[in-house]
Each structure stands twice: as C-alpha cells, then as structure tokens.
Protein backbone atom coordinates (compact mmCIF):
# COMPACT_ATOMS: atom_id res chain seq x y z
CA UNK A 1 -20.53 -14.17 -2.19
CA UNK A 2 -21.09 -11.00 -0.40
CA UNK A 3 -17.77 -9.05 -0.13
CA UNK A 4 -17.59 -8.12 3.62
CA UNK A 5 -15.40 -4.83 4.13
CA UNK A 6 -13.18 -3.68 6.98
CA UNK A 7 -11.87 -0.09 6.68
CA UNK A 8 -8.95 1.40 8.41
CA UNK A 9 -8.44 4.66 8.24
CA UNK A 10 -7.61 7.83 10.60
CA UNK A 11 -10.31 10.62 9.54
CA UNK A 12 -13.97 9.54 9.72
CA UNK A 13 -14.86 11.51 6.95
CA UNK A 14 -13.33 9.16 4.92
CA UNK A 15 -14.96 5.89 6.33
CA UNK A 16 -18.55 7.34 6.60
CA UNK A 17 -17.58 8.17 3.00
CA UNK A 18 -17.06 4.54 2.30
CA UNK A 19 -19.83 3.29 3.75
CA UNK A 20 -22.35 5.99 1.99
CA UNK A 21 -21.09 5.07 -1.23
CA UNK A 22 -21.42 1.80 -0.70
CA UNK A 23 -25.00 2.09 -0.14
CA UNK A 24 -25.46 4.24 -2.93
CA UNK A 25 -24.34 1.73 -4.86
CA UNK A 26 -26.43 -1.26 -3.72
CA UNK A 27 -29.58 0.93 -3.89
CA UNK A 28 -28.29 2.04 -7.73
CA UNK A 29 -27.39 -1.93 -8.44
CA UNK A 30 -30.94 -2.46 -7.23
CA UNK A 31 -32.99 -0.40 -9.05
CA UNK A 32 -31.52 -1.59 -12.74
CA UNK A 33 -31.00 -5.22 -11.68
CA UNK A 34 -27.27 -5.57 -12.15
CA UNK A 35 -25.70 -8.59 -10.85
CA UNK A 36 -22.43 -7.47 -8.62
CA UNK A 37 -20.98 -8.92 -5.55
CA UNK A 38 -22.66 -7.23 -2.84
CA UNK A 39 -20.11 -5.15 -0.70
CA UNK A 40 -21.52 -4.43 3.12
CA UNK A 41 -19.37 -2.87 5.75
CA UNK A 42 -18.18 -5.45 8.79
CA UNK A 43 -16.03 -3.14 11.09
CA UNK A 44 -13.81 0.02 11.57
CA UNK A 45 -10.34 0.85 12.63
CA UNK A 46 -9.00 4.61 13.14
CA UNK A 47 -5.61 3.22 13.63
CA UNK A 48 -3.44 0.53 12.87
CA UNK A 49 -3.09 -0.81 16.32
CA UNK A 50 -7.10 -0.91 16.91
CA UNK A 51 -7.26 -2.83 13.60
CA UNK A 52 -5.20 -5.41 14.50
CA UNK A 53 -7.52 -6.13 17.37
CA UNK A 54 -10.48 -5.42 15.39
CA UNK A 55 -9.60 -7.77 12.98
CA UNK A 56 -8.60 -10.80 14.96
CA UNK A 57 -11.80 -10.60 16.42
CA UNK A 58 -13.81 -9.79 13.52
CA UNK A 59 -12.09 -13.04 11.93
CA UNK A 60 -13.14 -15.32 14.28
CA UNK A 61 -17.24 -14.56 14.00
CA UNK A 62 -19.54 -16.61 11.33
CA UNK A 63 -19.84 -13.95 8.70
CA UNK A 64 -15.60 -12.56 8.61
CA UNK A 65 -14.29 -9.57 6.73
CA UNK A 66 -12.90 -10.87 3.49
CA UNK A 67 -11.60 -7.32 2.05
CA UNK A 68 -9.27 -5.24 3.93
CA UNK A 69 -9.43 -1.34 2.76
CA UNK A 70 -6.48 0.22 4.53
CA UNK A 71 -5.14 4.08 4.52
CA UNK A 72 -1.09 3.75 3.99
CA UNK A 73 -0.26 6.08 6.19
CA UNK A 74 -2.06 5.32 10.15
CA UNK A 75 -1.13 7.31 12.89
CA UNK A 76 0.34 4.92 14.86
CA UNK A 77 2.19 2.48 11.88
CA UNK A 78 2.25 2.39 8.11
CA UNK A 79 -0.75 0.00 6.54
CA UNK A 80 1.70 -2.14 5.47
CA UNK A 81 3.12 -2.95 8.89
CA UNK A 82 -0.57 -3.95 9.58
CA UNK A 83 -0.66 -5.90 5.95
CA UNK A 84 2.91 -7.78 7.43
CA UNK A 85 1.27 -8.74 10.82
CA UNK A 86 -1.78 -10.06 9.43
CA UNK A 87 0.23 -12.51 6.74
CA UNK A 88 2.59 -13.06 9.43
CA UNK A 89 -0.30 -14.52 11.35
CA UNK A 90 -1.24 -16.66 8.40
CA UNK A 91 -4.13 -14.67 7.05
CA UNK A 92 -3.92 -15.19 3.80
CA UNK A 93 -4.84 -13.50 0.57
CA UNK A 94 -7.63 -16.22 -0.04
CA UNK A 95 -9.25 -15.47 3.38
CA UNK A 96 -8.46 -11.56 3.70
CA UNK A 97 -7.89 -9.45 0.44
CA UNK A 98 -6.65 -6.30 0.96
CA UNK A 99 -6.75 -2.90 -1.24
CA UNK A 100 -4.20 0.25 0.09
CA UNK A 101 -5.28 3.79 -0.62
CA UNK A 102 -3.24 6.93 0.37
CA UNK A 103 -3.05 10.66 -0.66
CA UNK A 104 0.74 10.95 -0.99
CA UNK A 105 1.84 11.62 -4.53
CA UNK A 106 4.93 9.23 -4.89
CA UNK A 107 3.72 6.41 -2.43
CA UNK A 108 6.35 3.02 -2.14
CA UNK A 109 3.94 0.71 -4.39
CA UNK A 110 6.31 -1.44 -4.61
CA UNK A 111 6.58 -1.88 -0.80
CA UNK A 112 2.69 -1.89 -0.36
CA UNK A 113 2.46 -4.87 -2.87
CA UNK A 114 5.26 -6.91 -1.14
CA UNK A 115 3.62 -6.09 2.30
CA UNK A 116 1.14 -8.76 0.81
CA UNK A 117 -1.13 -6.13 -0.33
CA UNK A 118 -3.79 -7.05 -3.47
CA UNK A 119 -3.22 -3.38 -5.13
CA UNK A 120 -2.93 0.31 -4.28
CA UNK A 121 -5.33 2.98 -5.28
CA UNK A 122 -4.73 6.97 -4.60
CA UNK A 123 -7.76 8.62 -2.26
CA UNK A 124 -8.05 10.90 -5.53
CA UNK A 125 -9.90 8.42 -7.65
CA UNK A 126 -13.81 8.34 -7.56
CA UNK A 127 -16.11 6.63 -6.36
CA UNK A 128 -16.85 4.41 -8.55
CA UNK A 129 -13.13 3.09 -9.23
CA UNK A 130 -12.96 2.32 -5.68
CA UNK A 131 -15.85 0.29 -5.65
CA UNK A 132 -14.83 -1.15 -8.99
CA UNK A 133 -10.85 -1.90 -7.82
CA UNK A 134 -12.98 -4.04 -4.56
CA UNK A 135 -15.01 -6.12 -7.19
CA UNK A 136 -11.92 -6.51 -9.46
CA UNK A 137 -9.93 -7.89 -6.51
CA UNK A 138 -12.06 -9.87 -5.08
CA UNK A 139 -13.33 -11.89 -8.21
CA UNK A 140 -9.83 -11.71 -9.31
CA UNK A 141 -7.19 -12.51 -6.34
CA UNK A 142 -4.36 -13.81 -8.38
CA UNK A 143 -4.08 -10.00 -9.97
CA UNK A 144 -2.97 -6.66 -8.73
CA UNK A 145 -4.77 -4.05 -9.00
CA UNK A 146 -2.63 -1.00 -10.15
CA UNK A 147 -3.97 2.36 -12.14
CA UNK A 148 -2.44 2.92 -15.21
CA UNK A 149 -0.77 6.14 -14.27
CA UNK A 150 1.05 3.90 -11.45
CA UNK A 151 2.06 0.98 -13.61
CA UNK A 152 3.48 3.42 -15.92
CA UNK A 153 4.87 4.94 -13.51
CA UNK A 154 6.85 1.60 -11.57
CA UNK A 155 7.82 0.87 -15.39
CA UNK A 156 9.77 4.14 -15.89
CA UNK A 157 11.40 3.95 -12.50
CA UNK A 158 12.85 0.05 -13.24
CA UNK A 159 14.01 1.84 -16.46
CA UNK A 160 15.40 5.03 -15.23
CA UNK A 161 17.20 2.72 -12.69
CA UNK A 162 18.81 0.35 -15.07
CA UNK A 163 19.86 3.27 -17.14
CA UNK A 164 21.62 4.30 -14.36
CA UNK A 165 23.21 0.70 -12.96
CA UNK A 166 21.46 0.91 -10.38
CA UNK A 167 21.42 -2.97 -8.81
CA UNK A 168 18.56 -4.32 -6.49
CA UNK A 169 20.60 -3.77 -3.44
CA UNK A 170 21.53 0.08 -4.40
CA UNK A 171 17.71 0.00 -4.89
CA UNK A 172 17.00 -0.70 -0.98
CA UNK A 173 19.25 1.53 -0.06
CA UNK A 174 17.54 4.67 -1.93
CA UNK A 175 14.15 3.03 -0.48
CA UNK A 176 14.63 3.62 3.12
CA UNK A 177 16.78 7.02 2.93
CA UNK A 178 14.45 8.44 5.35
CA UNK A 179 15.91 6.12 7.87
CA UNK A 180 19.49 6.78 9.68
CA UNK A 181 22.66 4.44 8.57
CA UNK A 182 22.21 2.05 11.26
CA UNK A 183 18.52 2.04 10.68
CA UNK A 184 19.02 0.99 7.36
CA UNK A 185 21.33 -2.06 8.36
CA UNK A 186 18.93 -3.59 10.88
CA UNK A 187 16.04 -2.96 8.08
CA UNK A 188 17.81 -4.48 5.59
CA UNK A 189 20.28 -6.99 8.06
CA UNK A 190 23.65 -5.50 6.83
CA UNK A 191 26.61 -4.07 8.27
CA UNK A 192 26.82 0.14 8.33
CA UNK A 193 29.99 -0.30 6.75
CA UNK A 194 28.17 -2.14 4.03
CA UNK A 195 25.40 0.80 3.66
CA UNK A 196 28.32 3.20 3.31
CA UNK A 197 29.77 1.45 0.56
CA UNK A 198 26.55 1.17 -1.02
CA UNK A 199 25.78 5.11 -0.90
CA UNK A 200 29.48 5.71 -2.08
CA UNK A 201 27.97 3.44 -4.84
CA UNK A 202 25.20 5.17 -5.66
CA UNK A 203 26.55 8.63 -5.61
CA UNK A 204 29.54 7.22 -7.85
CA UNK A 205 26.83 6.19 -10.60
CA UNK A 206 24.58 9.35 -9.94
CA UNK A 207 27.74 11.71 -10.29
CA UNK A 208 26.12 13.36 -6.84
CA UNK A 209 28.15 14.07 -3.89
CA UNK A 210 25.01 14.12 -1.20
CA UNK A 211 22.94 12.42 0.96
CA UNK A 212 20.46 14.77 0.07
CA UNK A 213 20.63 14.19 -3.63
CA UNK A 214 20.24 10.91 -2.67
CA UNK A 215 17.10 11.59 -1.38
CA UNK A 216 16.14 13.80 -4.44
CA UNK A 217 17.33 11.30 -7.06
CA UNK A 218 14.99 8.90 -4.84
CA UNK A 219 11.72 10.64 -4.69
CA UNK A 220 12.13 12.11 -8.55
CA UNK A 221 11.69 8.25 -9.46
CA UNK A 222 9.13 6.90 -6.80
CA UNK A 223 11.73 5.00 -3.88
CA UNK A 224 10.80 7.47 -1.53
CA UNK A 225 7.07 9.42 -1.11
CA UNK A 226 7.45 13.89 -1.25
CA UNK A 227 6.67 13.73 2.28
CA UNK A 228 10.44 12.01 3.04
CA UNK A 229 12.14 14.57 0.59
C-alpha cells in the first residue's frame, strides 16, 4: 500500500521540506530497485484548526491520508489536542496513523503517546529517520515508535520518580504545573483543595518549599517541556 501523508505544521519550510525529501527518496528507491512502501503527500495544514477541517475532508475522498505527521506545538492548539479530536471522532489508529515531531528539548512523550499518537520523533533527526520512523509505523501499528535517547530517557524519569515516592496522581500534578490551581482541577476533575494537598505532597517528598521548584524538579525529569520552566 502506498502510505498517503498529511502534514501539519506552522512554518512552510518545514513541509516543503517534507515533501522534497520524500521525493528524493522515491527517485533514490527507484534507481536501485528497493521495495518500500511508497510515501506521497495528500494535504497540508499550517494549524491545528485548518487540519481538522482538512482532514475530515481529506478522509472522506477515494484515496484518504493514512499517516498523520503533526508538529506538537501549532499555533492555535497542541498536536495532541488535534490527535484527541480525531480519536474522539473514531478515527482510529488502523485508518489514520499518526507520528508527532517537535523541537522542544523535554517534550510530554508521555502525553503525546496517550493523545493516541503512534510515536514522537524530535525535528533534529535526519532525513532519513523520519522517513524510516513513517515506514516503521505504518508496517508496524501495534508499536511505538520512540528514539533511544527518549526511551531512555521516560525510563529514568519512572525511576527517578519512584525513588522519590512519587505516586501516579503526584505525577499529574507535576505534569500540568504550567496551568493555575483551578486549571489543574478541571484538567484532571478534582477539587483545588485536593491539588493543594497534592503539592503539599510533593514538596513534603522533594524537601522543596516552592511552586517553582516544583516546576524545576518537573522539567529536570521530563513532566514539563524548558519552554514551561
């Protein structure tokens, strides 16, 4: 089957990128004769909000997208509020796979895979591992696609958390610091009194006395991306 792309992403740079080395590709697959899945671009988004109705129309032609590569962070929403809306809708992972890439250092993977995202690749890979992490995906849908660095990564956080009794719930919390108290509580559909005692928690088992340290403690291990610090 020919994989049939559908890029989101804010700066055009990046999508004519894409789509060059994409061709590149087919021409290089070409000349020696090796058997991939073919990859062709379907359709563009420069936002999330244009991708949602890009892709609902897109979906309903004869030849649909059936790989979603989305940036993480859109100007409008994050690419996993578009990832939510789409499985919310019933597209599933067998009709639409989808691949997140972002240039933020400590990005939530863990919140990009549970968006219903297929895997998570930084914009500082080449080429040829994007292309590669498309293939892998779509041949292989019942596995997630993580770099090495970033499954190391998730693996030292779990364990740097358990060190520190952390629990799942304390774990939210730290996740969505960026957010106000009574953000947090309609995120997570708890009382702010509940929140508090959950900080008081944390800082307890830290030995910190700060929000902010919070925050620091968060982004050291990968809750929280740099750009929240």
């Amino acid at each position: 089957m020919t994989i049939r792309l559908f890029i989101v992403d804010d700066h055009e740079l990046i999508r004519f990128a894409m789509q060059s080395w994409i061709q590149q590709d087919a021409a290089q697959k070409a000349e020696v004769n090796q058997r991939h899945p073919n990859i062709m671009v379907v359709g563009t988004a420069a936002d999330g909000a244009s991708a949602l109705r890009g892709l609902e129309e897109a979906l309903q032609s004869e030849e649909p997208p059936n790989f979603l590569l989305i940036d993480y962070q859109l100007p409008d929403m994050l690419g996993s509020d578009v990832i939510q809306r789409l499985r919310a809708n019933g597209i599933s992972s067998e009709q639409l796979k989808v691949l997140v890439m972002t240039g933020m250092e400590n990005a939530p993977v863990k919140s990009i895979l549970a968006s219903g995202a297929n895997g998570y690749l930084s914009k500082q890979e080449p080429s040829t591992t994007f292309l590669a992490a498309i293939r892998r995906i779509f041949s292989t849908p019942d596995e997630l696609w993580l770099n090495p660095a970033e499954a190391k990564r998730l693996v030292n956080t779990d364990r740097t958390l358990a060190t520190a009794g952390i629990t799942k719930s304390e774990k939210n919390i730290l996740s969505l610091l960026y957010l106000t108290n009574e953000e947090i509580s309609e995120a997570l559909t708890i009382s702010k009194g509940t929140v508090k005692n959950h900080l008081n928690n944390i800082y307890a088992k830290l030995g910190i006395n700060s929000r902010q340290e919070a925050e620091e403690f968060a982004v050291k291990v990968g809750l929280l991306p740099k750009m929240h610090s």
